[in-house]
Protein backbone atom coordinates (compact mmCIF):
# COMPACT_ATOMS: atom_id res chain seq x y z
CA UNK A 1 4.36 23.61 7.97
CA UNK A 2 4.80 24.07 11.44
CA UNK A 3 2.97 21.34 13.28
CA UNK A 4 1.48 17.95 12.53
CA UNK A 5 -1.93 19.22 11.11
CA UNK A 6 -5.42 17.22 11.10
CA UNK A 7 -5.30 17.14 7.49
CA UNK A 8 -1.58 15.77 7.35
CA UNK A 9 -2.70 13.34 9.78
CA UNK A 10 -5.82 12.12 7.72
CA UNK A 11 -4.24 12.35 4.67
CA UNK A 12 -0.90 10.29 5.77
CA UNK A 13 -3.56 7.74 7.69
CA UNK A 14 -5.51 7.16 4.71
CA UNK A 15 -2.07 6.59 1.94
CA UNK A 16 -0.99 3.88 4.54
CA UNK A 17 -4.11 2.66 4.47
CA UNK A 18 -4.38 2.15 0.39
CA UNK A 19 -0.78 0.76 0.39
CA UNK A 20 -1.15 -1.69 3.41
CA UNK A 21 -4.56 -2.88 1.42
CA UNK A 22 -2.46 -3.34 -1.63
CA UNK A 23 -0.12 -5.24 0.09
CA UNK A 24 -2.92 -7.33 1.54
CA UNK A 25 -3.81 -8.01 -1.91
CA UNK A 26 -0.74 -9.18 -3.16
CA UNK A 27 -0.87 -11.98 -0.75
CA UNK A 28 -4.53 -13.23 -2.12
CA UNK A 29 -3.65 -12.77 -5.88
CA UNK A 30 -3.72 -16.53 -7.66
CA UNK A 31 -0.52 -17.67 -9.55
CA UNK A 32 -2.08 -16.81 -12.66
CA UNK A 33 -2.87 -13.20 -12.18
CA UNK A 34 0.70 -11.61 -13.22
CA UNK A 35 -0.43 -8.38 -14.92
CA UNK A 36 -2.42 -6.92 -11.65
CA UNK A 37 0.38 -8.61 -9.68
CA UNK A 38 3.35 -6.43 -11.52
CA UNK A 39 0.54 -3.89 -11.22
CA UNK A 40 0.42 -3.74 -7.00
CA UNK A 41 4.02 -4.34 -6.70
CA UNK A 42 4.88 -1.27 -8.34
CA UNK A 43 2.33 0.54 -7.34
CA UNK A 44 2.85 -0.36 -3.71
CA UNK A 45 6.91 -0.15 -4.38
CA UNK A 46 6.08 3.75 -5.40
CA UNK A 47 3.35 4.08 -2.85
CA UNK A 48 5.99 3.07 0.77
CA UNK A 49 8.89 5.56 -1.33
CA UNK A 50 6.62 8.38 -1.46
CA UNK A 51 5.45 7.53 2.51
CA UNK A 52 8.97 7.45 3.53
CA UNK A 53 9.74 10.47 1.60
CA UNK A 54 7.19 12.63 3.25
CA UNK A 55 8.34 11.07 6.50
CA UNK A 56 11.83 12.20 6.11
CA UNK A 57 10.83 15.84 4.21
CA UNK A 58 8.71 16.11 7.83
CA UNK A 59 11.13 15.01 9.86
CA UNK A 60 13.66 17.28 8.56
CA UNK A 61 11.69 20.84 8.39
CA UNK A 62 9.58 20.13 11.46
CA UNK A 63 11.25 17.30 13.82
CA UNK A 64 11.84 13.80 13.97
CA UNK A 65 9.16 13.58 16.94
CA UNK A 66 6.39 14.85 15.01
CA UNK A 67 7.44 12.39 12.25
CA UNK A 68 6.96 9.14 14.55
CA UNK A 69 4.31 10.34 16.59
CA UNK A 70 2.52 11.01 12.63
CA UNK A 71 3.76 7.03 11.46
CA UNK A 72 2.90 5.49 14.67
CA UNK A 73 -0.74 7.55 14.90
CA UNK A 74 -1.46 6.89 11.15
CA UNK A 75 -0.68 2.92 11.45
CA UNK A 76 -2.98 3.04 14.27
CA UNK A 77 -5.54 4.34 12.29
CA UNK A 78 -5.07 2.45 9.15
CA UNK A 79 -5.14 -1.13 11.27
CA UNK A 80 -8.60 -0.06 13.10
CA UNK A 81 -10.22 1.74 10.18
CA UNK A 82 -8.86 -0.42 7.75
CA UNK A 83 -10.83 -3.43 9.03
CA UNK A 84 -13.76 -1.52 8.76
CA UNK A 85 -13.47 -0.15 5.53
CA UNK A 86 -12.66 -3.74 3.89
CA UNK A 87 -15.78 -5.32 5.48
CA UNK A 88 -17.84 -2.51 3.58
CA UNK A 89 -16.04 -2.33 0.05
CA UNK A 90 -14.30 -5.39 -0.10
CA UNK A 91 -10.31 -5.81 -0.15
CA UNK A 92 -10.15 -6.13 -3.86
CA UNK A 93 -11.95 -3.30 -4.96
CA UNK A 94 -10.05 -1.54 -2.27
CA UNK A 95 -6.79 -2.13 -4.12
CA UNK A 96 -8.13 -1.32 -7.44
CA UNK A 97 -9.38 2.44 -5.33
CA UNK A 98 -5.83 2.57 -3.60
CA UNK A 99 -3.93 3.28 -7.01
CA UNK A 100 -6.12 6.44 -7.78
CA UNK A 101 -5.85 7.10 -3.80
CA UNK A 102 -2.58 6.89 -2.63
CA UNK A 103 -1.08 9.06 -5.21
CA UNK A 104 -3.55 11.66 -4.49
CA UNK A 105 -3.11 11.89 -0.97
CA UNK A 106 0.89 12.07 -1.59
CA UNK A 107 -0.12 15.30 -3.78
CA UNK A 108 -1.92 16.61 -1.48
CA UNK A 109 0.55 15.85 1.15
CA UNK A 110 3.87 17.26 -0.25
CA UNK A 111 1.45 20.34 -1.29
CA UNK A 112 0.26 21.13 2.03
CA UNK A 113 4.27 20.58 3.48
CA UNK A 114 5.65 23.19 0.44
């Protein structure tokens, strides 16, 4: 890994997306829904460790700069393409997608960085 790559940047853009949707979600849940609530939490608890982690795995092989420019960029991204994507699936079923998602991009990402 020697530069940010398109496909790091997609693939980091889209995992903040999922998790920031999950967190979204949490917000909405009613009182009674505890099960799916536990259910984001920890999902979205593993989700922002594994973000972080790939952040700091970048930043120290590659370079800090690269790191920012690839959180600030993908946060960017996941605010103006996140809007979109909610008005055409819907936030909940978005959540429910992000927990299959997420993981799957952090695969792919640490992956691509080995």
């Amino acid at each position: 890994m020697d530069a940010i790559t398109s496909s790091n940047f997609s693939l980091y853009s889209l995992m903040i997306t999922m998790l920031f949707f999950q967190k979204m979600q949490l917000k909405k849940l009613p009182g009674n829904a505890q099960g799916a609530d536990g259910w984001l939490k920890l999902s979205s608890l593993f989700g922002s460790i594994a973000s972080m982690a790939f952040l700091a795995y970048f930043g120290w092989y590659l370079s800090w700069t690269g790191a920012l420019i690839l959180f600030v960029g993908s946060i960017a991204v996941a605010a103006t393409a996140g809007a979109l994507i909610e008005r055409i699936v819907g936030g909940l079923a978005l959540s429910v997608l992000a927990s299959v998602v997420w993981p799957l991009c952090a695969y792919l990402l640490f992956s691509n960085a080995m």
